[in-house]
Protein backbone atom coordinates (compact mmCIF):
# COMPACT_ATOMS: atom_id res chain seq x y z
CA UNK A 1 27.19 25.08 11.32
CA UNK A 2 28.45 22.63 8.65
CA UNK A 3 26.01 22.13 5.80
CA UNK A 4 24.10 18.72 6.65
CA UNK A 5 23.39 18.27 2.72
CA UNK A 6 27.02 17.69 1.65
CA UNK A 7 27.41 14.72 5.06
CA UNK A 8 26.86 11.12 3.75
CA UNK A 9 24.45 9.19 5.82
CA UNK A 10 27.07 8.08 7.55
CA UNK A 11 28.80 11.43 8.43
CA UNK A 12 25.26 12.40 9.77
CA UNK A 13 24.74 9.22 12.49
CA UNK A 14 28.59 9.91 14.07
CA UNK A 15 28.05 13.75 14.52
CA UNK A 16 24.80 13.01 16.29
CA UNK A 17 26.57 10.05 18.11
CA UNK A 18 29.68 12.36 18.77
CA UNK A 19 26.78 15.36 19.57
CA UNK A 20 28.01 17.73 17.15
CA UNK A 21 24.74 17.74 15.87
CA UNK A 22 21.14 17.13 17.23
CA UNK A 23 18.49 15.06 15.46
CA UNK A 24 16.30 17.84 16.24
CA UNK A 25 18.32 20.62 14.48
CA UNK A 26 18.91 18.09 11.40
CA UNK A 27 15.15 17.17 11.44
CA UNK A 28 14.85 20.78 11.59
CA UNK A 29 17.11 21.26 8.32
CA UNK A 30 15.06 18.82 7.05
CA UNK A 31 11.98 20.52 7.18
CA UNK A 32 13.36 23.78 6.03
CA UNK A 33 13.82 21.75 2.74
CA UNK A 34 10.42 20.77 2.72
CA UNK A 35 8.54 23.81 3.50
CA UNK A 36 10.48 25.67 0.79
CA UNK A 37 10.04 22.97 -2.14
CA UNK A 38 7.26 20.55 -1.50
CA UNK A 39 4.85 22.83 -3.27
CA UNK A 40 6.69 22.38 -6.19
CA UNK A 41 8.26 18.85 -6.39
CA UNK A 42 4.93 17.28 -4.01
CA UNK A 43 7.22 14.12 -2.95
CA UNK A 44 5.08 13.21 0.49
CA UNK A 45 2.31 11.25 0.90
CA UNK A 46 1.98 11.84 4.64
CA UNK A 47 3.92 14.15 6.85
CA UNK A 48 3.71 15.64 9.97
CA UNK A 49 6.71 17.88 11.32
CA UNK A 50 5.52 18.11 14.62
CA UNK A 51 5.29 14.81 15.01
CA UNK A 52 8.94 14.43 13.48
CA UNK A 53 10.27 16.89 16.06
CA UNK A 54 8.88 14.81 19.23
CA UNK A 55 10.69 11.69 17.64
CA UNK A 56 13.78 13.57 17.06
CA UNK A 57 13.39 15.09 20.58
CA UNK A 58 13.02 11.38 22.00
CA UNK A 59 16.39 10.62 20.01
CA UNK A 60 17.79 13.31 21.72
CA UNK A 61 17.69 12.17 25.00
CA UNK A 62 18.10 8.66 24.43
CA UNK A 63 21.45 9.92 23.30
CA UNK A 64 22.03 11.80 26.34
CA UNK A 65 21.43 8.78 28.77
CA UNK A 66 24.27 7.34 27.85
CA UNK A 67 23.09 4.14 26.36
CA UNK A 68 23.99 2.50 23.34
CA UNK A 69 23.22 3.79 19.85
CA UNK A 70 22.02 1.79 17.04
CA UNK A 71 23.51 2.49 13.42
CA UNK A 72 21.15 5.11 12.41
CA UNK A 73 20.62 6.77 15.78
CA UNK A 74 18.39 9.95 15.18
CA UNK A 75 18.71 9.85 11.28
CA UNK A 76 15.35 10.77 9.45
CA UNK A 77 14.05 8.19 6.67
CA UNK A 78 11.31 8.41 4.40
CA UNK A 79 8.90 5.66 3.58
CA UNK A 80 7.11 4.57 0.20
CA UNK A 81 3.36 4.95 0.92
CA UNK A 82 3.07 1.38 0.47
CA UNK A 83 5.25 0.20 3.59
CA UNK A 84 3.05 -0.72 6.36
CA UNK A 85 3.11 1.63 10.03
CA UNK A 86 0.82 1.68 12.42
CA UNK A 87 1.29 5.34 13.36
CA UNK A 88 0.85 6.64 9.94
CA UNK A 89 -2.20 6.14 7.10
CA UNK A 90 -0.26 3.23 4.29
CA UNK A 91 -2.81 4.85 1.13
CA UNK A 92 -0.42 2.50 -1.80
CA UNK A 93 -1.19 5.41 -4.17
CA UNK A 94 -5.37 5.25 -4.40
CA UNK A 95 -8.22 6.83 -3.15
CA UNK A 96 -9.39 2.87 -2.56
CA UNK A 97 -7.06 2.79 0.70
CA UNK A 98 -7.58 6.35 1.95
CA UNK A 99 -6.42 6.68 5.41
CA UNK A 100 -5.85 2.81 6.03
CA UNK A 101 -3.16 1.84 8.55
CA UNK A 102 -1.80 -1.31 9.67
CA UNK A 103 0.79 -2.91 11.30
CA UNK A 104 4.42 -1.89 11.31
CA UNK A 105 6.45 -4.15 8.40
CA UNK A 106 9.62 -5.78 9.19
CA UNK A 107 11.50 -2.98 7.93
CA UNK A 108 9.71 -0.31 9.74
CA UNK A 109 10.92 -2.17 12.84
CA UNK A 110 14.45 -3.09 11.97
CA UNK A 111 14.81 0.75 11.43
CA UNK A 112 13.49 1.64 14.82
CA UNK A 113 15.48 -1.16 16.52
CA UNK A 114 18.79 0.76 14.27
CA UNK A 115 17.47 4.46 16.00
CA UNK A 116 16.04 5.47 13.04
CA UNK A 117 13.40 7.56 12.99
CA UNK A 118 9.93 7.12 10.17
CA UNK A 119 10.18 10.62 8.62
CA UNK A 120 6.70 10.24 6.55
CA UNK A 121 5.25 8.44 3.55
CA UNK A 122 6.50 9.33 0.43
CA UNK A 123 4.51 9.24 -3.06
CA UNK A 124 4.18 6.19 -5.01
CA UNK A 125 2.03 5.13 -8.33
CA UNK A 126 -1.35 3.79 -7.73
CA UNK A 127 -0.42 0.42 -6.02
CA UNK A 128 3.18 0.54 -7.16
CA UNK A 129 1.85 0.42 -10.83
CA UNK A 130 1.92 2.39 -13.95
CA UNK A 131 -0.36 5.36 -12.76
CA UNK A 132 1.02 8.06 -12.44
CA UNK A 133 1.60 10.12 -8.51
CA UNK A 134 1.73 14.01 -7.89
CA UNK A 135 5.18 14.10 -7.52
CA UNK A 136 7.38 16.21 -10.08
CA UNK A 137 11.07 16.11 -10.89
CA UNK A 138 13.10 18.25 -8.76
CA UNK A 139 15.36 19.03 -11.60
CA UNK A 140 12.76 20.41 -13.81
CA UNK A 141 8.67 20.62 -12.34
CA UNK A 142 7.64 19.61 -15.82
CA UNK A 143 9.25 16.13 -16.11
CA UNK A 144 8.20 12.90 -14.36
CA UNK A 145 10.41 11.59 -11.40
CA UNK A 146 9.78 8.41 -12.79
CA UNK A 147 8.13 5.38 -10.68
CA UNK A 148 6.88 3.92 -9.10
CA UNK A 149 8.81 5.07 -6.44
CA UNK A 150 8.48 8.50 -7.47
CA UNK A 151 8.07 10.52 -3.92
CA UNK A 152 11.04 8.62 -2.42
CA UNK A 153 13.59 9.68 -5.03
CA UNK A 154 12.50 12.76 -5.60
CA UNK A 155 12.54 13.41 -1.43
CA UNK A 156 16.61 12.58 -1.77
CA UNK A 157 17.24 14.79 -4.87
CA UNK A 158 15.62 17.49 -3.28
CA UNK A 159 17.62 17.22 0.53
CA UNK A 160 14.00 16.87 1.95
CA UNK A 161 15.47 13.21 3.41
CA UNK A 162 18.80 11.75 4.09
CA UNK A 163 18.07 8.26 3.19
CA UNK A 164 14.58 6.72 1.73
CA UNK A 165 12.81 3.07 0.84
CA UNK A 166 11.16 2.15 -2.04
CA UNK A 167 10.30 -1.09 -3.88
CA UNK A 168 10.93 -2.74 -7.15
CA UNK A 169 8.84 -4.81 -9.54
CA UNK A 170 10.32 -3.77 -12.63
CA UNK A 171 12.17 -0.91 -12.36
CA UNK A 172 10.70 1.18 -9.52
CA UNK A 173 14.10 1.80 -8.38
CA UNK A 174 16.90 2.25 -10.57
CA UNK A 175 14.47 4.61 -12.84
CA UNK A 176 13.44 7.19 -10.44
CA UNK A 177 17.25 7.12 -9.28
CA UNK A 178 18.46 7.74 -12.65
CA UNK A 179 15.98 10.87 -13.54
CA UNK A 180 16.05 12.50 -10.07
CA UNK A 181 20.26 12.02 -10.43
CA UNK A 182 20.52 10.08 -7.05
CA UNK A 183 21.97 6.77 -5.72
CA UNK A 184 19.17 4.36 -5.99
CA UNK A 185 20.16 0.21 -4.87
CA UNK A 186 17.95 -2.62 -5.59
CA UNK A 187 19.90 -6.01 -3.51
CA UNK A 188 19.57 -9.51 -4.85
CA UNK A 189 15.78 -10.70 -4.35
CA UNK A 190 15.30 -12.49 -0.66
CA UNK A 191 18.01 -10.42 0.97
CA UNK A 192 15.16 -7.85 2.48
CA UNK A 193 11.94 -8.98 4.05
CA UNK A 194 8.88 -7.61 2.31
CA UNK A 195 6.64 -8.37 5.05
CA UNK A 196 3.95 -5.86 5.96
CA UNK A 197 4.79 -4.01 2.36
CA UNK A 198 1.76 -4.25 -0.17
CA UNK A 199 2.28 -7.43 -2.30
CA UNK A 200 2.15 -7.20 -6.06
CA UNK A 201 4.34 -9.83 -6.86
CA UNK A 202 5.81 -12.52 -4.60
CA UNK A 203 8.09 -13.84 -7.25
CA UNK A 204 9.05 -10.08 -8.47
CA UNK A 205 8.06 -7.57 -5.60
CA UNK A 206 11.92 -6.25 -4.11
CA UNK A 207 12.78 -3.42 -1.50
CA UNK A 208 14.74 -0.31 -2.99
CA UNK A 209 16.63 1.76 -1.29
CA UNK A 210 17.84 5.24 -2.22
CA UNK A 211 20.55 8.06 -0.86
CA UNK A 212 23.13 10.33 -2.26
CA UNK A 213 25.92 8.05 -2.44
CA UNK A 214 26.81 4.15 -1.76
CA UNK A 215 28.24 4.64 1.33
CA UNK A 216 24.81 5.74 2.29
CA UNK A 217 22.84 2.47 0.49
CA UNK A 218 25.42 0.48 2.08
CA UNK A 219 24.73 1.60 6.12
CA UNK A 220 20.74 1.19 4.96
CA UNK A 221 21.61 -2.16 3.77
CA UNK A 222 23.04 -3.25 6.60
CA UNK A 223 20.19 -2.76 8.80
CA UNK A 224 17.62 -3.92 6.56
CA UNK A 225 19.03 -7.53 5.25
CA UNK A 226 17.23 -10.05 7.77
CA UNK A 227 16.33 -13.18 7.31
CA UNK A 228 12.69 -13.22 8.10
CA UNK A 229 10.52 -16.01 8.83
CA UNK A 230 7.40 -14.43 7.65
CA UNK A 231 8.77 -13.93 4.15
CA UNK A 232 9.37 -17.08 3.08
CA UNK A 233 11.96 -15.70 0.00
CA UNK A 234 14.46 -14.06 2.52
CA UNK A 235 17.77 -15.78 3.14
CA UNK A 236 20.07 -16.35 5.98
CA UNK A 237 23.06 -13.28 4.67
CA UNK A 238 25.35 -12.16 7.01
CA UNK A 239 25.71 -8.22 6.07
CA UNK A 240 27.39 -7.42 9.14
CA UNK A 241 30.89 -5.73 7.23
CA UNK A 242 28.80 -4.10 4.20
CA UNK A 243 30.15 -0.62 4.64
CA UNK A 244 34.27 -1.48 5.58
CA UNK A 245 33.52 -3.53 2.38
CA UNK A 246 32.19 -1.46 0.41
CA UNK A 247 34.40 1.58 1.59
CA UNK A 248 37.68 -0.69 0.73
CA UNK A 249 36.73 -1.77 -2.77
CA UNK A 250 37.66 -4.03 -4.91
CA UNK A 251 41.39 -5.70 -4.91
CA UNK A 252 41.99 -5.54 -8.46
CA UNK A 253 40.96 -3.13 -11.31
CA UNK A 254 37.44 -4.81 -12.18
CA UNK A 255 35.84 -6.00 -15.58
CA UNK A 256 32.50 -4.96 -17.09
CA UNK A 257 30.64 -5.92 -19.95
CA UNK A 258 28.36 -2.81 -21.15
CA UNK A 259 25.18 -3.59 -22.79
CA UNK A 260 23.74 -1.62 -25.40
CA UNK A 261 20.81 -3.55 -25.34
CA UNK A 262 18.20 -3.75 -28.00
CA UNK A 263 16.39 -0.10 -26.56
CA UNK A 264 19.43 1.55 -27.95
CA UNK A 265 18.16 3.08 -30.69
CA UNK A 266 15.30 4.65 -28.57
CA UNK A 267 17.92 6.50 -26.19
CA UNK A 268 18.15 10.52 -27.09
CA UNK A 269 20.80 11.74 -28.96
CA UNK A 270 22.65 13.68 -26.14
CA UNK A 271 22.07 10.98 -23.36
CA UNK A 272 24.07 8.30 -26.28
CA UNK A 273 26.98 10.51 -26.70
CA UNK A 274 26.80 10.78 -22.44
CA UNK A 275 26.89 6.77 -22.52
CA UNK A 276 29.59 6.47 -25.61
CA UNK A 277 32.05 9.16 -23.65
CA UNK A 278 31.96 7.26 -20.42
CA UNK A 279 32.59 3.91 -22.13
CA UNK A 280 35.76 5.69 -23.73
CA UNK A 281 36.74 6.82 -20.75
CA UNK A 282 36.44 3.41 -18.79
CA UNK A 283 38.02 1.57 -21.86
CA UNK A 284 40.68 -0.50 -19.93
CA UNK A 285 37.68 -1.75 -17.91
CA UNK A 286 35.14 -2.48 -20.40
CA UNK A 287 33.97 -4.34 -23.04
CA UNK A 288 30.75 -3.85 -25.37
CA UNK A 289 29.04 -6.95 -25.83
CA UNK A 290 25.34 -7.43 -27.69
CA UNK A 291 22.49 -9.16 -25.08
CA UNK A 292 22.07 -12.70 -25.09
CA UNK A 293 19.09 -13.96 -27.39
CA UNK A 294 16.59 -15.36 -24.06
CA UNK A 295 16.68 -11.70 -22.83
CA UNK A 296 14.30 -10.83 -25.28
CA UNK A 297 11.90 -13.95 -23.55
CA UNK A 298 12.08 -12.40 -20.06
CA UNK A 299 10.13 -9.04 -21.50
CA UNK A 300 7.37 -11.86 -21.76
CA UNK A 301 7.63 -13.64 -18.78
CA UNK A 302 7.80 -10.79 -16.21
CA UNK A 303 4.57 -9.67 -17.63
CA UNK A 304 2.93 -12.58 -16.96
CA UNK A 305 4.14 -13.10 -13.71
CA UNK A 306 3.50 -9.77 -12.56
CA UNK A 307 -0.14 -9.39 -14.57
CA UNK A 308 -0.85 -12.55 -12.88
CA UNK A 309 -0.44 -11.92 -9.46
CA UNK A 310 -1.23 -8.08 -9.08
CA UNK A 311 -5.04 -10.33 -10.83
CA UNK A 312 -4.65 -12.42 -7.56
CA UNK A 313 -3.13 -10.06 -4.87
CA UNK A 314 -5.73 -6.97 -6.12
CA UNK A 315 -8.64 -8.89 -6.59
CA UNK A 316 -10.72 -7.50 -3.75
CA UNK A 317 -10.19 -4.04 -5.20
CA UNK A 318 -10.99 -4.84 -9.05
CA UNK A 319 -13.82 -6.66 -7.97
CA UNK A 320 -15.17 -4.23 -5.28
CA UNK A 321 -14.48 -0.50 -7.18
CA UNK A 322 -13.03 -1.48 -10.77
CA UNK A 323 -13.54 1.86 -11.95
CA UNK A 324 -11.83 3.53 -9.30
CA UNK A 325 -8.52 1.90 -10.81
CA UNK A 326 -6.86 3.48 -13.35
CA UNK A 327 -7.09 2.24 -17.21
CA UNK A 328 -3.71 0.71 -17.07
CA UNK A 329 -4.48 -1.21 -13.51
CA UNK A 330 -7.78 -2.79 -14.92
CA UNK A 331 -6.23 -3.83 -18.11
CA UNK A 332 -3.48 -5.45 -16.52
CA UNK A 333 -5.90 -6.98 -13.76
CA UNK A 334 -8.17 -7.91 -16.95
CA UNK A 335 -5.04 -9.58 -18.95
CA UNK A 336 -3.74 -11.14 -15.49
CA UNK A 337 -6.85 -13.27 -15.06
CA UNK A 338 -6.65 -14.80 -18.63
CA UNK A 339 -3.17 -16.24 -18.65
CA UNK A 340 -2.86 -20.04 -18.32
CA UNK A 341 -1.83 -22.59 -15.39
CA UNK A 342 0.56 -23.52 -17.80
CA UNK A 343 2.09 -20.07 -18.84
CA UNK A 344 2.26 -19.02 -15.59
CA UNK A 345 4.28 -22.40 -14.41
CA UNK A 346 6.52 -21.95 -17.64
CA UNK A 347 7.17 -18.27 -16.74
CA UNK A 348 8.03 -18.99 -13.24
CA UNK A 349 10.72 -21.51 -13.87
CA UNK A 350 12.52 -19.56 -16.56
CA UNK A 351 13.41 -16.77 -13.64
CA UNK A 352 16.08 -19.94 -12.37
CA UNK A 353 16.34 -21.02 -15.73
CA UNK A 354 17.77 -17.17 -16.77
CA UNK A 355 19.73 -17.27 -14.19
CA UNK A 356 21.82 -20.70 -14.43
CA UNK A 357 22.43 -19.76 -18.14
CA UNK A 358 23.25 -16.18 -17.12
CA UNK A 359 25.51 -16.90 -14.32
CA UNK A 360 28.65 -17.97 -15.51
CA UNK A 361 28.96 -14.19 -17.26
CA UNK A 362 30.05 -13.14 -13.21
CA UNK A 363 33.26 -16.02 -13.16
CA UNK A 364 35.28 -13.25 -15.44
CA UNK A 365 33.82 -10.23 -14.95
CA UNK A 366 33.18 -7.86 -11.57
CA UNK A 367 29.39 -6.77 -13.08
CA UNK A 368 27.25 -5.68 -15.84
CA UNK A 369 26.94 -1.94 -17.10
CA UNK A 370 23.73 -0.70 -18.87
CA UNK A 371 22.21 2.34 -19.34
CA UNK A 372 18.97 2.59 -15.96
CA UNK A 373 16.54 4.46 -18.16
CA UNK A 374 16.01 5.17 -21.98
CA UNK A 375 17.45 8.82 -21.37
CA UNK A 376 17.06 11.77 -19.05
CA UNK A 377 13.48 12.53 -17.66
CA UNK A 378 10.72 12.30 -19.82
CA UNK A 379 8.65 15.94 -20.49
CA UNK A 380 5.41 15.65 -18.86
CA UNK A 381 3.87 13.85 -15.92
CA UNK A 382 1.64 11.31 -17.68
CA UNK A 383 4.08 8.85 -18.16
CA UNK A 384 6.71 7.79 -15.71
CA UNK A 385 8.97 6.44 -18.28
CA UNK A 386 10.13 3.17 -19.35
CA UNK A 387 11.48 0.55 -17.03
CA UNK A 388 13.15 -1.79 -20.42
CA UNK A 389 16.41 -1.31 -18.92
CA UNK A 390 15.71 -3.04 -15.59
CA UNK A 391 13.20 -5.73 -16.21
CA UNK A 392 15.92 -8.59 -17.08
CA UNK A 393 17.48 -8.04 -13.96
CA UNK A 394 14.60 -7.50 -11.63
CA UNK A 395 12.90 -10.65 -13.14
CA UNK A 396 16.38 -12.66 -12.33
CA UNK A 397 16.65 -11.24 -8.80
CA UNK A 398 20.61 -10.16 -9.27
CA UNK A 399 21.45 -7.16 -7.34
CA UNK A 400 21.39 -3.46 -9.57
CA UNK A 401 22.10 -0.04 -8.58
CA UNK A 402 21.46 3.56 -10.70
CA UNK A 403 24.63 5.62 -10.42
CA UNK A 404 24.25 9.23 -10.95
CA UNK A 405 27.42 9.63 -12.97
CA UNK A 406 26.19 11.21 -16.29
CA UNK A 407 24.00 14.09 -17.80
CA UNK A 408 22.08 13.60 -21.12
CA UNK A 409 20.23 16.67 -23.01
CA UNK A 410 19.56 20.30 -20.60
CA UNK A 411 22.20 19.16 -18.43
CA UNK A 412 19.34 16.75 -16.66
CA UNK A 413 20.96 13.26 -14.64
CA UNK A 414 21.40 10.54 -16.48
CA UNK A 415 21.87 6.89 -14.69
CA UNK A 416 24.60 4.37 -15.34
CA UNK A 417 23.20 1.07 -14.03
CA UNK A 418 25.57 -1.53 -12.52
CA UNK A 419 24.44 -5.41 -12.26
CA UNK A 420 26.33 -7.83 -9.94
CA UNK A 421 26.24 -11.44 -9.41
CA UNK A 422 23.19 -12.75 -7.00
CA UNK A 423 24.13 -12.60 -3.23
CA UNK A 424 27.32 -11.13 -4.16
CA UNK A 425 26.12 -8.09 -2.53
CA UNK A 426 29.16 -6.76 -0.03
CA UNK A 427 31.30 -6.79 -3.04
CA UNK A 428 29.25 -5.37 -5.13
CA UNK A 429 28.44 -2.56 -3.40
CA UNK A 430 32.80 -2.08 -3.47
CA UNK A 431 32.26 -2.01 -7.04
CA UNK A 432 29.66 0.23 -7.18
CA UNK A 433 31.93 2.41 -4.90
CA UNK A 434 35.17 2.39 -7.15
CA UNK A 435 32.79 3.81 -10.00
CA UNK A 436 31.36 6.22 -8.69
CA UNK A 437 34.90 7.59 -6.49
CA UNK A 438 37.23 7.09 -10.43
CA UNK A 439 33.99 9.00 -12.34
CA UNK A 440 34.53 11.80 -9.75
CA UNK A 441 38.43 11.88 -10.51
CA UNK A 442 37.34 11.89 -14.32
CA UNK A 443 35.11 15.03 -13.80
CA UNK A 444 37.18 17.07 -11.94
């Protein structure tokens, strides 16, 4: 048999369509993976192999009557424990919400409707927050994974899951991705519905998704971006040609600005010289530039914004079992109820204001590259590192994905992150393609 952990997602849903494989010996694969290393790396929140190998039986003979196949036909996929399903307890990281369930979110359903079938519920940070999960780094047990999305990256750098959801706030995504060396893609804010998936942030709160390359982000995608009445954010986006897009790249030789940023300074030693080497080797493409001077305002206003609503969307809890939440949840509950009407009004219209001066960067170049994290995975799992290098774009809503193209000191992963224009997804996924396909020429 072929080994399933070298197959893109992609590869994986046309030998089950073509039935060179079964979704019950992949599931099986699958599990294999996870009885030898969840001990160690703890990525699941909820999971149930027996009940995996009924779905994956159900697949099965779905496939054998013949009838049409959706996209993702018998293809596992893991869930952050804060996506809502009815068959399976969504805890959001806290002891407060042990063995809730509710409703299936959009997502959950536009998976099914693809084939798909719910793996399990993958670790996250108390309520998608600061505090730290289980979960270790599959790379090294004594480093963070990062968050808060911690369980559903490190389920993809392990092989434990094909293809896995997250969310991002700040930089729940792209961080995790760059520590656990994976492919993690957060799309422009309103492309994905984030109904039925626990609301920190309306103005902030994004779906992430995650896989080992962006072919496989790219078939997610394109199941996932829905217009969707009951999120008011989402747009109508026709997604329909993601992957032949983002399989044929772009038509010319594409433009970056890199960003240094004003974190430089605090990146290791090793994971610099990592950054300075690939911007040498990409010279023709890019050009080093210093940050405009409002970025430093944005640090400001996405704490407000997000401070203030996790104060209005987590009330019950704070109010109800405050000392249940961790020290960093209270304080920001605490600092979220003390903003003004005012700073909250003057916070929420410089994420448009941002992004009209911002925009005009995209008219001469294909995208922004930055490091996604401050270095490789930090030591320790009382921290899940710093999200710095993802809170300008997460707060703007542009689409950003962590590409696993570098690694800093011990040979760990180190993320390049790559920012595109808003809505300017299909092409940007292309982008994201050509970089990661010319950094594999330059490394062989």
């Amino acid at each position: 048999m072929f080994d399933i952990f070298s197959l893109s997602a992609s590869e994986l849903a046309n030998h089950i369509k073509d039935a060179k494989i079964t979704s019950v010996e992949l599931c099986k694969k699958y599990i294999e993976r996870i009885n030898k290393f969840e001990k160690e790396v703890k990525a699941w929140a909820h999971f149930d192999k027996k009940v995996l190998l009924e779905k994956a039986e159900e697949a099965d003979n779905y496939r054998r009557s013949g009838k049409p196949l959706g996209p993702l036909h018998g293809i596992p996929i893991a869930l952050k424990d804060i996506i809502g399903t009815y068959d399976m307890p969504t805890e959001c990281g806290t002891v407060l919400r042990k063995g809730s369930r509710s409703q299936d979110a959009e997502i959950v359903d536009l998976l099914k409707s693809a084939g798909a079938i719910i793996m399990g519920k993958t670790a996250t940070t108390e309520f998608a927050y600061y505090s730290p999960s289980k979960t270790t780094n599959p790379h090294d047990y004594s480093r963070t994974p990062g968050g808060s999305s911690s369980g559903s990256a490190a389920a993809i750098a392990a092989h434990m899951a094909p293809l896995s959801i997250g969310s991002q706030t700040n930089g729940s995504t792209i961080r995790p991705a760059s520590y656990c060396g994976i492919v993690g893609y957060k799309p422009s804010f309103g492309l994905i519905s984030r109904n039925g998936v626990l609301k920190t942030s309306y103005n902030l709160d994004q779906i992430g998704l995650f896989g080992k390359k962006v072919e496989d982000v790219a078939l997610l995608a394109k199941t996932l971006i829905k217009k969707d009445s009951y999120d008011p954010a989402t747009v109508h986006y026709s997604a329909d040609t993601i992957l032949e897009v983002c399989k044929k790249g772009p038509f010319f030789e594409p433009k970056f600005i890199f960003y240094k940023t004003n974190s430089w300074k605090k990146i290791d030693k090793k994971s610099r010289e990592a950054f300075e080497f690939f911007i040498k080797t990409f010279k023709k493409n890019i050009e080093v530039f210093d940050v405009p001077s409002y970025f430093k305002d944005i640090f400001k206003y996405h704490q407000i914004i997000y401070e203030t609503d996790m104060a209005n969307n987590l009330q019950v809890y704070y109010q109800k079992s405050k000392n249940k939440l961790s020290k960093e949840m209270q304080s920001a509950i605490s600092r979220g109820m003390k903003y003004s009407a005012k700073d909250y009004a003057e916070a929420i219209d410089f994420i448009k204001r941002s992004y009209d001066s911002y925009k005009e960067v995209f008219e001469d170049y294909h995208g922004i590259l930055t490091p996604s994290s401050t270095g490789v995975a930090e030591k320790g799992l009382k921290s899940t590192g710093s999200p710095e290098f993802c809170t300008v774009w997460t707060f703007m809503g542009v689409p950003s994905i962590s590409l696993p193209l570098l690694q800093g000191e011990n040979n760990l992963p180190l993320g390049i992150q790559l920012i595109g224009d808003k809505y300017d997804d299909l092409r940007f996924l292309g982008i994201a393609r050509w970089l990661e396909k010319k950094s594999e020429k330059h490394n062989e």
